[in-house]
C-alpha atoms as a PDB file:
ATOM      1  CA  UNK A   1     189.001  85.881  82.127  1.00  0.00           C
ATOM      2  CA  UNK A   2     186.337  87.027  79.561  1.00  0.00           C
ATOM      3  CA  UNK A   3     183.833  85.527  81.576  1.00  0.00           C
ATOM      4  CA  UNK A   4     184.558  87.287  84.738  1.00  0.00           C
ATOM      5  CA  UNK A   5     184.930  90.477  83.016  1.00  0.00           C
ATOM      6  CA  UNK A   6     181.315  90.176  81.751  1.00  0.00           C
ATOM      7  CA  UNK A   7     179.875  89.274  85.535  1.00  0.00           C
ATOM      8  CA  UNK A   8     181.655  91.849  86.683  1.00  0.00           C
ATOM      9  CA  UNK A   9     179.823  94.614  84.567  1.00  0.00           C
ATOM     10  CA  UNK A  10     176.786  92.867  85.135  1.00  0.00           C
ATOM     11  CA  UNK A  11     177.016  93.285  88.154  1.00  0.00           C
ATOM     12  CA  UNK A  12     178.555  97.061  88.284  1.00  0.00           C
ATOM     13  CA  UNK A  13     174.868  97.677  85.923  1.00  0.00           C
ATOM     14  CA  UNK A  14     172.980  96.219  88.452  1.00  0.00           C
ATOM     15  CA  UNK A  15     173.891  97.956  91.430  1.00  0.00           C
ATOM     16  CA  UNK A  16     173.809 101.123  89.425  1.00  0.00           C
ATOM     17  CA  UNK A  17     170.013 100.631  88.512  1.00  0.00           C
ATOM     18  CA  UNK A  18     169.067  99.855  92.371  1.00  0.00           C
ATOM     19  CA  UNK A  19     171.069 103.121  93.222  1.00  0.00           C
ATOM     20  CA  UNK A  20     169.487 105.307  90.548  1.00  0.00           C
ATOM     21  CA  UNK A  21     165.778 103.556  92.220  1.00  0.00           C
ATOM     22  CA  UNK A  22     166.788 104.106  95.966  1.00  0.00           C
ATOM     23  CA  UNK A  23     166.397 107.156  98.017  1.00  0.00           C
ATOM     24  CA  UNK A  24     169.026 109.280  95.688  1.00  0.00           C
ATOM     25  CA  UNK A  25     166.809 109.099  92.398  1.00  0.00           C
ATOM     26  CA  UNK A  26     163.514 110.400  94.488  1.00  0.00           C
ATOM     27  CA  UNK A  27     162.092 113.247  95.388  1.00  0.00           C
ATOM     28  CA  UNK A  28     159.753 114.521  98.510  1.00  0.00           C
ATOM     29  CA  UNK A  29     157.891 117.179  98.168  1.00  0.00           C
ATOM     30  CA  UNK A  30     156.813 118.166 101.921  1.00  0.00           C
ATOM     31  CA  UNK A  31     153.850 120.224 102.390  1.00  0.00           C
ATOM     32  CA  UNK A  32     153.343 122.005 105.750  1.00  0.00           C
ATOM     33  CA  UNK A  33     152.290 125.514 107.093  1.00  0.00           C
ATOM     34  CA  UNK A  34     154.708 125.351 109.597  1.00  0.00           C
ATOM     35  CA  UNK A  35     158.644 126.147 108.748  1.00  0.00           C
ATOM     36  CA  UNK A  36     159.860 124.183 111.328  1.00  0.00           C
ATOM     37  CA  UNK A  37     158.415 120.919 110.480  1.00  0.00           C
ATOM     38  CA  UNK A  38     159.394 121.715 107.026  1.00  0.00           C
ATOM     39  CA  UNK A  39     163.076 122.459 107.700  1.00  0.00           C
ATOM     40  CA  UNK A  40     163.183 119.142 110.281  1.00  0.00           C
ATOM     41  CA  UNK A  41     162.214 116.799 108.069  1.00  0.00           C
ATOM     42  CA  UNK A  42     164.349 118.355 105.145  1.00  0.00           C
ATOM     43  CA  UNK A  43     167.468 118.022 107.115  1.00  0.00           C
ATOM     44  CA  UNK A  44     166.179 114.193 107.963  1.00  0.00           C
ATOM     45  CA  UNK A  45     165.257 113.109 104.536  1.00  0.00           C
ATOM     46  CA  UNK A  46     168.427 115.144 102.655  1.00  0.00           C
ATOM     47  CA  UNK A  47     170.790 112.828 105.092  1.00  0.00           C
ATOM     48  CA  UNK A  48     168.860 109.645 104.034  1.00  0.00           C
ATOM     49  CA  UNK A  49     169.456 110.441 100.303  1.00  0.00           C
ATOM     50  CA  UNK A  50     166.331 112.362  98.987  1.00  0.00           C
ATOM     51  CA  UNK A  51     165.623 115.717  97.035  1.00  0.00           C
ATOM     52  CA  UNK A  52     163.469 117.421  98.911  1.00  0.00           C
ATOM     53  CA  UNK A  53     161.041 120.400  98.149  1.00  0.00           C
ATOM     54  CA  UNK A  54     158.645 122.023 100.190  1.00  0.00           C
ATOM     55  CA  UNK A  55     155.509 123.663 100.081  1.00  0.00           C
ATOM     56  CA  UNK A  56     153.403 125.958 102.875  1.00  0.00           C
ATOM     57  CA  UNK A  57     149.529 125.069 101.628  1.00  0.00           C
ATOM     58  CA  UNK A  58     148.217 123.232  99.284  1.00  0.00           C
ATOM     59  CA  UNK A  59     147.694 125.321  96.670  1.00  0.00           C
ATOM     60  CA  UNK A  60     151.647 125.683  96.348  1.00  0.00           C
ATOM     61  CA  UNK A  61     151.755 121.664  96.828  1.00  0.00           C
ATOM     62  CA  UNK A  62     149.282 121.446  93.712  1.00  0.00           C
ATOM     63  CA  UNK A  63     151.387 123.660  91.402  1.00  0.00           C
ATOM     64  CA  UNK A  64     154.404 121.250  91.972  1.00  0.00           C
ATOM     65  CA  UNK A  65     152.593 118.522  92.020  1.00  0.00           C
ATOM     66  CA  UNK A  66     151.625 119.461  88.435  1.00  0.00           C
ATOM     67  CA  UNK A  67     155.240 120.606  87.412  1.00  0.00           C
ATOM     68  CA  UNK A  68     157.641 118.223  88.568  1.00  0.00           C
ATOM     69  CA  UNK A  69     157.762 115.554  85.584  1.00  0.00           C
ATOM     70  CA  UNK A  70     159.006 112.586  87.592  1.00  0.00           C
ATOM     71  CA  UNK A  71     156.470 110.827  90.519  1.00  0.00           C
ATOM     72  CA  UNK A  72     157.295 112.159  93.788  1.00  0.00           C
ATOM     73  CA  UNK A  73     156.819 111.333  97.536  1.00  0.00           C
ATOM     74  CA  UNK A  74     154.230 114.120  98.988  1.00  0.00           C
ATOM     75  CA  UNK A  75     154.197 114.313 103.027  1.00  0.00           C
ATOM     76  CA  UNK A  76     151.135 116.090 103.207  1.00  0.00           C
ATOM     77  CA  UNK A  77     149.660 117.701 106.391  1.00  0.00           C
ATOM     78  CA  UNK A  78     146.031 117.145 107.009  1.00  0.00           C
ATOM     79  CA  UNK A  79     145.566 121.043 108.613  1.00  0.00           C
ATOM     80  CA  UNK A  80     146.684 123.767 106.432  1.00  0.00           C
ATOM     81  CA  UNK A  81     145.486 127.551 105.744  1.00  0.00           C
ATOM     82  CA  UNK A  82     144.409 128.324 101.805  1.00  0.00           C
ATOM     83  CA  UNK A  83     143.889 124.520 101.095  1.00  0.00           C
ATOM     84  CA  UNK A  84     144.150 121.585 103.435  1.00  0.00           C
ATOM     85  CA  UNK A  85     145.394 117.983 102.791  1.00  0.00           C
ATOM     86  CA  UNK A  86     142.183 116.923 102.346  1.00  0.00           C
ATOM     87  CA  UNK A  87     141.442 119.507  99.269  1.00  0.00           C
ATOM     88  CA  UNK A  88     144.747 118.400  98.004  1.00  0.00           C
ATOM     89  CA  UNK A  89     143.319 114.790  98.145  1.00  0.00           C
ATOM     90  CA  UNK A  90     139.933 115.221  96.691  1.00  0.00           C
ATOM     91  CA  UNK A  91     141.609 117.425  93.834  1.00  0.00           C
ATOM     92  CA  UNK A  92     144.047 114.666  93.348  1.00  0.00           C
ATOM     93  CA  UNK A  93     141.472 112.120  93.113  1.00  0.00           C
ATOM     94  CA  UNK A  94     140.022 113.828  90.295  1.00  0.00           C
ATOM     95  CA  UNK A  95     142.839 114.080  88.269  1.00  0.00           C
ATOM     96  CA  UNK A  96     144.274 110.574  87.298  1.00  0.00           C
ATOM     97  CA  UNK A  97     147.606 111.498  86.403  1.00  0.00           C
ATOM     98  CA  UNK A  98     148.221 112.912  89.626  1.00  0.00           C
ATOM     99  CA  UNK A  99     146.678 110.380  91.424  1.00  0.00           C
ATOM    100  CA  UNK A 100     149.614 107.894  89.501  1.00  0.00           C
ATOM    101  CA  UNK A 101     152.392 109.990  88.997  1.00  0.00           C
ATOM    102  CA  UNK A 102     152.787 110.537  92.504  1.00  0.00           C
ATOM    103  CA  UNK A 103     152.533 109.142  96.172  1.00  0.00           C
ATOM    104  CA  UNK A 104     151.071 110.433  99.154  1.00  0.00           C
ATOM    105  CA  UNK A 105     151.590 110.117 102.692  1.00  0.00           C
ATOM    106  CA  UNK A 106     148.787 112.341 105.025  1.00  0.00           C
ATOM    107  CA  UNK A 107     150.302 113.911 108.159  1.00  0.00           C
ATOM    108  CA  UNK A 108     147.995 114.487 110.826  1.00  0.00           C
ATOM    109  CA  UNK A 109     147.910 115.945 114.652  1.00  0.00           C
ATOM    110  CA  UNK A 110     144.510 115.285 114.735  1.00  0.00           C
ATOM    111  CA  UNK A 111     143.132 113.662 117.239  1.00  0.00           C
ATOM    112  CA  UNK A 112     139.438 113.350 115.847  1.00  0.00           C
ATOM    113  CA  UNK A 113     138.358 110.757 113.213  1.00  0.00           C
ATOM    114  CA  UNK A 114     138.246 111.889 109.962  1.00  0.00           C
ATOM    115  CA  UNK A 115     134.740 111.918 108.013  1.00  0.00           C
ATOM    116  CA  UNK A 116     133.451 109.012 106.422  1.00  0.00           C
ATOM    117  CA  UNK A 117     133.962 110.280 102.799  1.00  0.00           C
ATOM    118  CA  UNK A 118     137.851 111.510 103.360  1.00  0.00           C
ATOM    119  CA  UNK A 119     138.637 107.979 105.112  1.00  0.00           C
ATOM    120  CA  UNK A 120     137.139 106.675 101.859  1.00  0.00           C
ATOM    121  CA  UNK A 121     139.048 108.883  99.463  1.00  0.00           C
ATOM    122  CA  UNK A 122     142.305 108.034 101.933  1.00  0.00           C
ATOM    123  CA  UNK A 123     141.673 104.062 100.716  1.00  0.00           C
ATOM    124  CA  UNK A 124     140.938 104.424  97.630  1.00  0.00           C
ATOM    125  CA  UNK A 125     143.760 106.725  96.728  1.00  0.00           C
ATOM    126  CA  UNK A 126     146.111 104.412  99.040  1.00  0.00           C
ATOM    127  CA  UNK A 127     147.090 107.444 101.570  1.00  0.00           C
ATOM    128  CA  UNK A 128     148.817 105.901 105.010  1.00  0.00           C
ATOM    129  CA  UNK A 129     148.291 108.128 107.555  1.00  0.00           C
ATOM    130  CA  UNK A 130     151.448 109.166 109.748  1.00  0.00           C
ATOM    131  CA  UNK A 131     150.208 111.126 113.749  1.00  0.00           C
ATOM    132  CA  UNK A 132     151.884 113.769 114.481  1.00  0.00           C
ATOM    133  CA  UNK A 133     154.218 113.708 116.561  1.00  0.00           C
ATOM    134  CA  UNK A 134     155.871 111.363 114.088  1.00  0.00           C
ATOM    135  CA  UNK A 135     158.702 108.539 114.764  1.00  0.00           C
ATOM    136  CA  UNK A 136     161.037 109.656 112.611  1.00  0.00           C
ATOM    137  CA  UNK A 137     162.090 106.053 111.483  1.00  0.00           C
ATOM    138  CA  UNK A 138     158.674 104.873 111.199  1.00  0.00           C
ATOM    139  CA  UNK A 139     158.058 108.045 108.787  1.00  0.00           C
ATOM    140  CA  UNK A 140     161.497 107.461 106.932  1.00  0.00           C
ATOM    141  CA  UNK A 141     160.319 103.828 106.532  1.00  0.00           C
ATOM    142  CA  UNK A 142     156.727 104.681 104.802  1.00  0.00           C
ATOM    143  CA  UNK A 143     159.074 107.713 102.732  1.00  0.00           C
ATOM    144  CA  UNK A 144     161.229 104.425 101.618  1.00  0.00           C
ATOM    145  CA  UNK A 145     158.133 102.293 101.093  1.00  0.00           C
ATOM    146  CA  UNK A 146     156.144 104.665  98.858  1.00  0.00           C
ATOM    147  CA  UNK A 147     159.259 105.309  96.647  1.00  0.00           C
ATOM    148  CA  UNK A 148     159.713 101.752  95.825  1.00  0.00           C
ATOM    149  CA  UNK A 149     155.734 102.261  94.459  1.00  0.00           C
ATOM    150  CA  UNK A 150     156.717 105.518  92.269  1.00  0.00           C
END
C-alpha cells in the first residue's frame, strides 16, 4: 500500500513540474504599434494559458525586456514607429543576457526580403519569422515551441 502511495506522489510531482513548464508558467510579451493586433492575440494566447504583456514600439519592448526577471516569449513586429524589430534585434544581440533570457519570434507583413545583415542577425540569434497575416495555430505552435526553449 506504501508502495502505491509513493508512485502516486511521484507522479502528482511530476505532472505538477510539466504544468508549472507549460503555457501557464510563461509569459509573452507582444510588441506591436497596432492595438488591434495586440488585443487579438492577447485574447488568443490568455485562452491557451499564457501571461501576456504588450508593448507599442520597441523602446517600450526593451524596458520590459530588461525588467521582467523570468525569460519570456517576445512576438515582435518587424515595422514599428520609435524603434523597429530590427533595432530591437540588433540591441538584443549586443546584450547577451537578453539574447538568453528571452525568446523571440519576428512578425512581419513585409513582403520584401530583408537585408543581408538582419537575415544574418535573425540566424544567429535563432528568430523564426511568422507573415503577417498569421495562422493563428501555426503562431500558437512556434509561441509553444519557443517556451519549451526558455
Amino acid at each position: 500500500m506504501h508502495e502505491a502511495d509513493g508512485k502516486l506522489a511521484t507522479a502528482t510531482a511530476t505532472a505538477a513540474t510539466a504544468a508549472a513548464r507549460g503555457p501557464a508558467g510563461t509569459t509573452v510579451l507582444v510588441v506591436d504599434d497596432e492595438q488591434d493586433i495586440r488585443d487579438a492575440l492577447r485574447l488568443i494566447l490568455e485562452d491557451e494559458g499564457y501571461r501576456v504583456i504588450e508593448a507599442e514600439n520597441g523602446l517600450r519592448a526593451l524596458e520590459r525586456l530588461r525588467t521582467e526577471p523570468e525569460g519570456m516569449v517576445v512576438l515582435l513586429d518587424y515595422m514599428m514607429p520609435v524603434l523597429d524589430g530590427a533595432g530591437v534585434l540588433g540591441t538584443v544581440a549586443n546584450d547577451g543576457a537578453l539574447a538568453r533570457r528571452h525568446r523571440y519570434i519576428l512578425m512581419t507583413a513585409a513582403t520584401k526580403t530583408f537585408a543581408l545583415a538582419f537575415a544574418k542577425l535573425l540566424r544567429e540569434l535563432g528568430v523564426p519569422v511568422v507573415a503577417k497575416p498569421f495562422d493563428l495555430d501555426r503562431l500558437v505552435g512556434m509561441v509553444a515551441a519557443a517556451a519549451q526553449l526558455r
